[in-house]
Protein backbone atom coordinates (compact mmCIF):
# COMPACT_ATOMS: atom_id res chain seq x y z
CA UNK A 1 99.36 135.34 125.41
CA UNK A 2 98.67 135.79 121.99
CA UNK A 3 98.52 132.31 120.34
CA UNK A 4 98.58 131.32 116.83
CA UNK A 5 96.48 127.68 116.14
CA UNK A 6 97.05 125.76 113.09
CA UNK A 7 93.43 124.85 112.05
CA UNK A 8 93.36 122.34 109.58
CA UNK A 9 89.36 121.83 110.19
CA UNK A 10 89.59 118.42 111.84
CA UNK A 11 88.68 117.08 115.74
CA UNK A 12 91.95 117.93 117.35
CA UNK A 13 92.88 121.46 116.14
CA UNK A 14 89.35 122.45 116.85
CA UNK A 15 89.85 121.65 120.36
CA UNK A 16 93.24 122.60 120.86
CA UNK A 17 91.61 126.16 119.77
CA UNK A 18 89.10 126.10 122.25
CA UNK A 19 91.09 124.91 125.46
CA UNK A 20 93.56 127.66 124.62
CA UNK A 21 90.91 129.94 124.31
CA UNK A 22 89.05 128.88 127.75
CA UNK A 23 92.24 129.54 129.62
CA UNK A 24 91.84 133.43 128.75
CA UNK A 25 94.67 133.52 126.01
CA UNK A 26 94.24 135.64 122.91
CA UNK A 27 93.43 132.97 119.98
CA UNK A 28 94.42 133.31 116.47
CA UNK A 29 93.58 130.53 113.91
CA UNK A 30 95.05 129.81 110.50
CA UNK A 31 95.13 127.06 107.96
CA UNK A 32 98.31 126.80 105.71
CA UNK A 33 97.11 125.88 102.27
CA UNK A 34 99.02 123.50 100.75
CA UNK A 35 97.41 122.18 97.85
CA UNK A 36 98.39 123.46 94.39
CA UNK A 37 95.33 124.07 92.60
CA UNK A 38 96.43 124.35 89.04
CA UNK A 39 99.33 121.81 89.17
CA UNK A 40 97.09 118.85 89.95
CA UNK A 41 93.56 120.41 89.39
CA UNK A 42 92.74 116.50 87.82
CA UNK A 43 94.08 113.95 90.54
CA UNK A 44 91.55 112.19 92.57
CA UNK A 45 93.63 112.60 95.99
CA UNK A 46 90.67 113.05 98.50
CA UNK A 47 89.60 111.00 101.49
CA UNK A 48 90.35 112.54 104.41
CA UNK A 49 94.11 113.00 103.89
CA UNK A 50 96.56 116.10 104.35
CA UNK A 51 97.44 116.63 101.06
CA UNK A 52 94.64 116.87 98.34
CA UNK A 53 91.92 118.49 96.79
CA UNK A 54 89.97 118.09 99.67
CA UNK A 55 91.90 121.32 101.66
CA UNK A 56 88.67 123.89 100.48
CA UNK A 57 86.85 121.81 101.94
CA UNK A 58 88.81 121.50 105.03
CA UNK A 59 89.57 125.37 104.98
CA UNK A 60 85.82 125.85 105.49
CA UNK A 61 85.02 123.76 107.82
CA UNK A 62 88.12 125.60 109.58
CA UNK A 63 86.60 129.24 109.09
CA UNK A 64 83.18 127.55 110.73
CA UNK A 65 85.35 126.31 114.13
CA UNK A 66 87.06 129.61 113.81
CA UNK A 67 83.28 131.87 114.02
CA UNK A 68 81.88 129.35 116.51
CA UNK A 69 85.14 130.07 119.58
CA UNK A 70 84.91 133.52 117.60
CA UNK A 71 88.59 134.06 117.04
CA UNK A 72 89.82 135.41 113.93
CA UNK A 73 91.33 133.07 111.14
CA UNK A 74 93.60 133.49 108.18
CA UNK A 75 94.25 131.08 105.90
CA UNK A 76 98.54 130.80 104.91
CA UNK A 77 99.84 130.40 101.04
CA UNK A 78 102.19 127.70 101.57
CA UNK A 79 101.93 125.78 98.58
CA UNK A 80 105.30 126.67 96.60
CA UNK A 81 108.01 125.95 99.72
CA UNK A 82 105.67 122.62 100.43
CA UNK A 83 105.85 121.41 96.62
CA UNK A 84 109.70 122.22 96.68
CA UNK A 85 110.25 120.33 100.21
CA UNK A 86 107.78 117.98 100.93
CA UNK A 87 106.34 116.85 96.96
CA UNK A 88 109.76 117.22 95.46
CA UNK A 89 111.47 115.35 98.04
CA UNK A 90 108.64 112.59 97.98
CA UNK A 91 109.13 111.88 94.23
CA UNK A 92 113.35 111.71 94.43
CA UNK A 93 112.84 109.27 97.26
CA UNK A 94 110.49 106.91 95.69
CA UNK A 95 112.17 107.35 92.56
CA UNK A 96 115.26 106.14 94.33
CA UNK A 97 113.59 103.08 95.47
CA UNK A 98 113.39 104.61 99.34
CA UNK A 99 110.04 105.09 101.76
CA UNK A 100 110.10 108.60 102.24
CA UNK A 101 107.92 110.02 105.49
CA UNK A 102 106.29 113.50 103.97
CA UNK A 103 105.23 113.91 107.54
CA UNK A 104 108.29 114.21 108.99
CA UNK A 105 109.42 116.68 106.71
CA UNK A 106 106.40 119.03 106.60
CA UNK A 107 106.56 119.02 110.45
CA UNK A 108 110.18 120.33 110.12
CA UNK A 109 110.25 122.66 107.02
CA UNK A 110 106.69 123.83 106.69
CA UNK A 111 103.90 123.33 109.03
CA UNK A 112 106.43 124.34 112.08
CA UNK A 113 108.73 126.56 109.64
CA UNK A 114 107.28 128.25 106.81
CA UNK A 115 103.95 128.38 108.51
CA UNK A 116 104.16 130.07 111.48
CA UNK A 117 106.99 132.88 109.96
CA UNK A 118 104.88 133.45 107.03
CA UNK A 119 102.51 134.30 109.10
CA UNK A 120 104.54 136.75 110.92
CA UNK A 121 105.13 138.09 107.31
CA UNK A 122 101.63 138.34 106.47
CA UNK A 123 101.03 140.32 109.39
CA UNK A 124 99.61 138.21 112.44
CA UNK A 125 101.18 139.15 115.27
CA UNK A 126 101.42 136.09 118.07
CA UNK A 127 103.65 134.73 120.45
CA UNK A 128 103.07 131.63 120.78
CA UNK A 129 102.23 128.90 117.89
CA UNK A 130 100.17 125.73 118.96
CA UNK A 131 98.62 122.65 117.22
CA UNK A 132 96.56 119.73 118.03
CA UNK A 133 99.33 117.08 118.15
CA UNK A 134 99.27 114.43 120.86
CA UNK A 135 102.58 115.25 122.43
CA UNK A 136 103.69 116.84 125.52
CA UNK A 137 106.97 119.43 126.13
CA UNK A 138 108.81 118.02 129.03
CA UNK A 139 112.06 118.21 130.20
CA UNK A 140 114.78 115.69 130.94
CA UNK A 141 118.62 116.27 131.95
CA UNK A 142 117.68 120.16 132.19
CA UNK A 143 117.18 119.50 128.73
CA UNK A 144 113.87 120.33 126.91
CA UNK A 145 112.20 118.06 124.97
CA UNK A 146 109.20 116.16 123.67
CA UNK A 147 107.39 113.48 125.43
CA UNK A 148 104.80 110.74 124.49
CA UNK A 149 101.18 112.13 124.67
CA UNK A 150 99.10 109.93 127.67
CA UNK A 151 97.04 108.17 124.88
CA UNK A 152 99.52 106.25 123.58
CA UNK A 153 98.02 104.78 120.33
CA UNK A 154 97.52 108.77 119.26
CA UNK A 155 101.23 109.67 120.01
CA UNK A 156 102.73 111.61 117.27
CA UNK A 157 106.41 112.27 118.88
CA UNK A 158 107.64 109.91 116.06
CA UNK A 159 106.41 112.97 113.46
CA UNK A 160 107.94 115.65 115.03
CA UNK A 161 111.55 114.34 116.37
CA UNK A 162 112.97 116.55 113.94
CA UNK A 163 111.82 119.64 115.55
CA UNK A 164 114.45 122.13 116.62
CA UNK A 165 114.90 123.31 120.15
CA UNK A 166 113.61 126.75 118.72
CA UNK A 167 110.44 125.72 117.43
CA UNK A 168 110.15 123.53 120.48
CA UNK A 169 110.85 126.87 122.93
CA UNK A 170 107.59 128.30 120.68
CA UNK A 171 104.88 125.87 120.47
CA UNK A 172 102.40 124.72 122.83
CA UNK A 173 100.94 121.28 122.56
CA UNK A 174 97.07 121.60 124.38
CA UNK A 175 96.59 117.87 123.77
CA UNK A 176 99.11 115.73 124.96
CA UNK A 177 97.33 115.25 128.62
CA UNK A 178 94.44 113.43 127.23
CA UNK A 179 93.00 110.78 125.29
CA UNK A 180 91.58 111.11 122.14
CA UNK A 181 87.81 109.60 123.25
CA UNK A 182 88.06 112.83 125.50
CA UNK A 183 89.07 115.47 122.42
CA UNK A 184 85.86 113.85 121.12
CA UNK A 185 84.08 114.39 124.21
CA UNK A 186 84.85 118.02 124.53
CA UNK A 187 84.44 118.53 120.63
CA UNK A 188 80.71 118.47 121.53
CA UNK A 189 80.62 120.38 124.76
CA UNK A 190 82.16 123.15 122.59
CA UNK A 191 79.85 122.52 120.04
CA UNK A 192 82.30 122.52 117.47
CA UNK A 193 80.17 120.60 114.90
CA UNK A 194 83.19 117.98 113.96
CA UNK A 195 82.75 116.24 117.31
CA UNK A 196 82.38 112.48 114.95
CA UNK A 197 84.62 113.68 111.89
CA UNK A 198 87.23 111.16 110.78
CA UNK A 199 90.70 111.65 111.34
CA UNK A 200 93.32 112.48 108.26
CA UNK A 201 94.76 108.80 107.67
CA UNK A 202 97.35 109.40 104.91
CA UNK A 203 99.77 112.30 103.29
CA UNK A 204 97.67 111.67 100.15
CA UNK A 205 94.68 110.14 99.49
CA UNK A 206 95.33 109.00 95.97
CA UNK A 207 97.66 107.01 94.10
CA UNK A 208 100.82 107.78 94.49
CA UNK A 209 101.63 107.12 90.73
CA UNK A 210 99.84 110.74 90.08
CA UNK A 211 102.41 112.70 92.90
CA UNK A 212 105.37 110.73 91.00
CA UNK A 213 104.37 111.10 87.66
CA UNK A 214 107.21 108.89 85.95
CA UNK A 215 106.59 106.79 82.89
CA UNK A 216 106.53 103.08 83.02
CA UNK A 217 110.07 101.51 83.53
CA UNK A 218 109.86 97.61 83.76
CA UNK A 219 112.46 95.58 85.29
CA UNK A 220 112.82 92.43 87.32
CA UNK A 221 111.61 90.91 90.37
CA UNK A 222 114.39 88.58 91.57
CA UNK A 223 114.76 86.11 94.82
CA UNK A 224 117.95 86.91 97.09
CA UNK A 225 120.00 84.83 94.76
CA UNK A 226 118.82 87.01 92.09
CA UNK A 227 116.77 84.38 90.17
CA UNK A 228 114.30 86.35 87.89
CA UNK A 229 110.42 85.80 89.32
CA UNK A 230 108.62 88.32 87.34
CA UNK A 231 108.39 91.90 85.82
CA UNK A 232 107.15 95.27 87.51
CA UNK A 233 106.55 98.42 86.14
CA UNK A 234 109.08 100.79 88.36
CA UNK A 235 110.65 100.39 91.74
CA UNK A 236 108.32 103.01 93.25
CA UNK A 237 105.17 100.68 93.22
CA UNK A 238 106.63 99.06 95.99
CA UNK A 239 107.71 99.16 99.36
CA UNK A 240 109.79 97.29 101.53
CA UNK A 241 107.62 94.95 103.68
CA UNK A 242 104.71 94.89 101.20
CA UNK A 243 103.52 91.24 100.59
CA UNK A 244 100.33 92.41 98.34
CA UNK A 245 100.37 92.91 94.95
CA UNK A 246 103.85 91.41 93.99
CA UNK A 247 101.92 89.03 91.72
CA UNK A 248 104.17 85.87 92.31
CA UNK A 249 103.38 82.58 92.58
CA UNK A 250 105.38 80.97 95.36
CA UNK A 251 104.45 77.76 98.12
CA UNK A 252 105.14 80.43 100.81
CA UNK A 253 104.22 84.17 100.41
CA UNK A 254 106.41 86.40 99.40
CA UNK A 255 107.90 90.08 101.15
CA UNK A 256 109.77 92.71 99.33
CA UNK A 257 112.97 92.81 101.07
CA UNK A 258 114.85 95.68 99.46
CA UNK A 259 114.88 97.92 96.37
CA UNK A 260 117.90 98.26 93.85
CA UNK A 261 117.64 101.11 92.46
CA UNK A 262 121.12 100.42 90.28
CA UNK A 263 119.88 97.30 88.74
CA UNK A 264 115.89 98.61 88.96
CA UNK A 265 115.63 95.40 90.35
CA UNK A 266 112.60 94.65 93.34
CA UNK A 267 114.40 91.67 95.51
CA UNK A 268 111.39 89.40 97.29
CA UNK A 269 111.81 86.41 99.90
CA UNK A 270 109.87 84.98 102.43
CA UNK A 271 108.88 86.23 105.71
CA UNK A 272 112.21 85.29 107.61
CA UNK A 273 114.47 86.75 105.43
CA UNK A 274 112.23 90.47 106.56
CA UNK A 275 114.02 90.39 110.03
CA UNK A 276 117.30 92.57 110.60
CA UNK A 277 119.00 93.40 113.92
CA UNK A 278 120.30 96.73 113.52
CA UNK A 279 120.22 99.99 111.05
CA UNK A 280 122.40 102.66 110.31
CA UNK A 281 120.81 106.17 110.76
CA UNK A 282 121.93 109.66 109.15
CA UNK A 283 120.77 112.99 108.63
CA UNK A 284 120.70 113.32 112.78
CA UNK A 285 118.22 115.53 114.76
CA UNK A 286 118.50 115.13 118.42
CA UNK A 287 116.58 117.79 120.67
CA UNK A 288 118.96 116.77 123.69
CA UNK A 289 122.21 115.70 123.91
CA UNK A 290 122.73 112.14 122.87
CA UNK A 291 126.13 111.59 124.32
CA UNK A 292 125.09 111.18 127.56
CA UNK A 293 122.62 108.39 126.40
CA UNK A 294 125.15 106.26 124.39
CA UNK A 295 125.05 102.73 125.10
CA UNK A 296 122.14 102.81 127.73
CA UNK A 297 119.29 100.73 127.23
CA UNK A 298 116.36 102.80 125.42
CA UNK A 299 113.72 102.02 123.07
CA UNK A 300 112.96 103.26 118.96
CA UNK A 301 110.39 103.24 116.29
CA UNK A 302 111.29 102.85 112.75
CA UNK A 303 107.74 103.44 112.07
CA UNK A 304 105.22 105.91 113.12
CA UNK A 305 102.53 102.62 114.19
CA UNK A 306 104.52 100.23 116.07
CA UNK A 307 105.00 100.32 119.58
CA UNK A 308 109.18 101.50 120.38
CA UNK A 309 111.22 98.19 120.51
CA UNK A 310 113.87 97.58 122.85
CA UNK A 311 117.43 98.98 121.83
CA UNK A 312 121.12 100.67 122.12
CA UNK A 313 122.43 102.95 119.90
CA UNK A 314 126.40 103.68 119.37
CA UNK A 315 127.85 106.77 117.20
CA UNK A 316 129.74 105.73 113.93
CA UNK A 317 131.04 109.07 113.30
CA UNK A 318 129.61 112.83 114.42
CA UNK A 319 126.90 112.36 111.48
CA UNK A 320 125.97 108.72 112.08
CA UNK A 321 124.67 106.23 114.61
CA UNK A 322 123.63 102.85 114.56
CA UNK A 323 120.53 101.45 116.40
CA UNK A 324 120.75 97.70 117.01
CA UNK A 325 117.54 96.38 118.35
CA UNK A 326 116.97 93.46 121.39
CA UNK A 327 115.03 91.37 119.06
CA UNK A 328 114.99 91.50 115.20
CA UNK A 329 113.17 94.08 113.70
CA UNK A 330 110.97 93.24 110.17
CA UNK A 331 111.02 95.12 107.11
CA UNK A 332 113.05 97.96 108.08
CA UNK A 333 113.04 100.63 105.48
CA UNK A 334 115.55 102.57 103.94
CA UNK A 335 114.39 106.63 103.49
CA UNK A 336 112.10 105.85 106.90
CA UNK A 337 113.18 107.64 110.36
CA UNK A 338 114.54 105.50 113.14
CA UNK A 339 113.01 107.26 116.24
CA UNK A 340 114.92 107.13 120.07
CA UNK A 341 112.82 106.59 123.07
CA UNK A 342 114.17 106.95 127.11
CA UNK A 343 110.74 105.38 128.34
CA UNK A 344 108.20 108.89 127.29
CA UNK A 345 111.17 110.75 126.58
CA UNK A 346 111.60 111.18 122.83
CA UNK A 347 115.46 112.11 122.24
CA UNK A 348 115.62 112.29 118.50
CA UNK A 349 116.72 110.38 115.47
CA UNK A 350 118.21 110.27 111.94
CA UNK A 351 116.84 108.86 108.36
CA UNK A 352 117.34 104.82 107.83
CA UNK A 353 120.12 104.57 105.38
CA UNK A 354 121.32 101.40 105.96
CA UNK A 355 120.10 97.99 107.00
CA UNK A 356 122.09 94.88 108.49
């Protein structure tokens, strides 16, 4: 087959090029460039994350893998539909005193969207796209699907639950059978050159305050009973969870446990009052049919690090569900996804709306 690889100049794409190409298919590489040159030509977002300055650096190290497994490689303007979905969408949510996952939405909209079909449009013909995500496609109920990649601590199912069954039925996923020490391994038996290069650790690399770009606007930090505890300089320099930096004296430390946006108020309490036993999940993308797993005893993430918790999920209504958890969850965050598990399987999930 003809195969398109999205390069982005790192360990795992590298090598997701190369197996592909070792098993006799036809392999294209391509790097979608995201970052918009002129629009943030003075931020200091660098360090080895998606999103920055960093991408020409990234884009040669890409054309390097690219000349070494001697494939040809294009690189992909995709910098105006990623500022619209993924920037845009990252400011309103932070603005709104929610923890947004860029991630999750580039997976869906651009770098499994706009990517591969403006690549069509810019004249690579493939048939196949494929990236270096640790994730397998699997099938379960006759249904495809996604599945946990064998190293476990690399899994990035949580990232890409919102996938449709189209760009499932598309992509190919080179990586999910192994671990990453063994990427590494075979990094350097392909001579690749990035065998020891770190991984990308965050959407962006700066401060966030240069992405959001809103003026100061200082309100209160309150207790649950809404005693005042301090000032803060806008709702977006925190997140729920975060005990760092809330610059309050207190006997025990202190959590942010919500954000009110109405009253641009940042609520804090102790550890305890973190813990919550169920969510309420919208915006819904399943990739096989939930009905059937209604009730049953499953497991979900409500972040991309932790390890899926034990849980049962109900439908409120056709758009809504609610996940309520075998043991307590902490710092559950509103604008975050809430990610269902049927032991490897990964069925889908919606965006945290509600916590209780």
């Amino acid at each position: 087959m003809k195969i398109l690889v999205g390069l982005s100049g790192g360990v795992d794409s590298a090598v997701a090029a190369a197996i592909l190409k070792q098993q006799g298919h036809e392999v294209i590489g391509a790097t979608m460039s995201i970052w918009g040159k002129d629009e943030y030509h003075n931020f200091e977002g660098h360090h080895n994350a998606c999103f920055g300055p960093d991408e020409i650096i990234n884009i040669e190290e890409a054309k390097k893998i690219a000349k070494k497994l001697d494939i040809p490689y294009y690189t992909v303007d995709c910098r105006s539909n990623y500022e619209k979905t993924v920037v845009e969408n990252f400011r309103k949510e932070y603005l709104s005193g929610r923890t947004p996952n860029p991630c999750v939405w580039c997976n869906q909209n651009i770098k499994f969207g706009v990517f591969p079909s403006a690549a069509k449009k810019q004249g690579i013909i493939f048939d196949k796209f494929a990236t270096g995500h640790y994730a397998q496609i699997s099938e379960i109920n006759g249904e495809t699907c996604l599945k946990r990649g064998v190293d476990t601590k690399k899994d990035q199912t949580y990232f890409l639950y919102r996938l449709s069954k189209e760009q499932i039925s598309n992509l190919i996923l080179p990586l999910g059978g192994y671990l990453k020490e063994e990427i590494r391994k075979m990094a350097k038996e392909f001579d690749l050159g990035i065998a020891n290069k770190p991984d990308s650790q965050d959407f962006y690399g700066g401060d966030y305050n240069e992405l959001i770009g809103a003026p100061i606007k200082e309100g209160n930090i309150v207790d649950l009973d809404g005693k005042i505890l301090g000032k803060h300089n806008g709702i977006w320099n925190f997140t729920v969870g975060q005990r760092r930096g809330i610059k309050i004296s207190s006997t025990e430390p202190l959590y942010v446990i919500s954000l009110n946006e109405k009253d641009n108020e940042v609520v804090v309490g102790t550890r305890d009052k973190t813990f919550n036993r169920s969510l309420i999940a919208r915006n819904l993308n399943f990739q096989v049919n939930p009905k059937s797993f209604t009730g049953k005893s499953l497991t979900a993430k409500i972040r991309s690090a932790q390890l899926p918790k034990e849980a049962t999920f109900r439908f409120i209504d056709e758009n809504s569900i609610e996940i309520i958890f075998k043991e307590p969850q902490t710092s559950i965050a509103i604008g975050q996804s809430a990610v269902l598990y049927d032991g490897d399987f990964m069925l889908g999930g919606g965006i945290i709306e509600e916590v209780k």
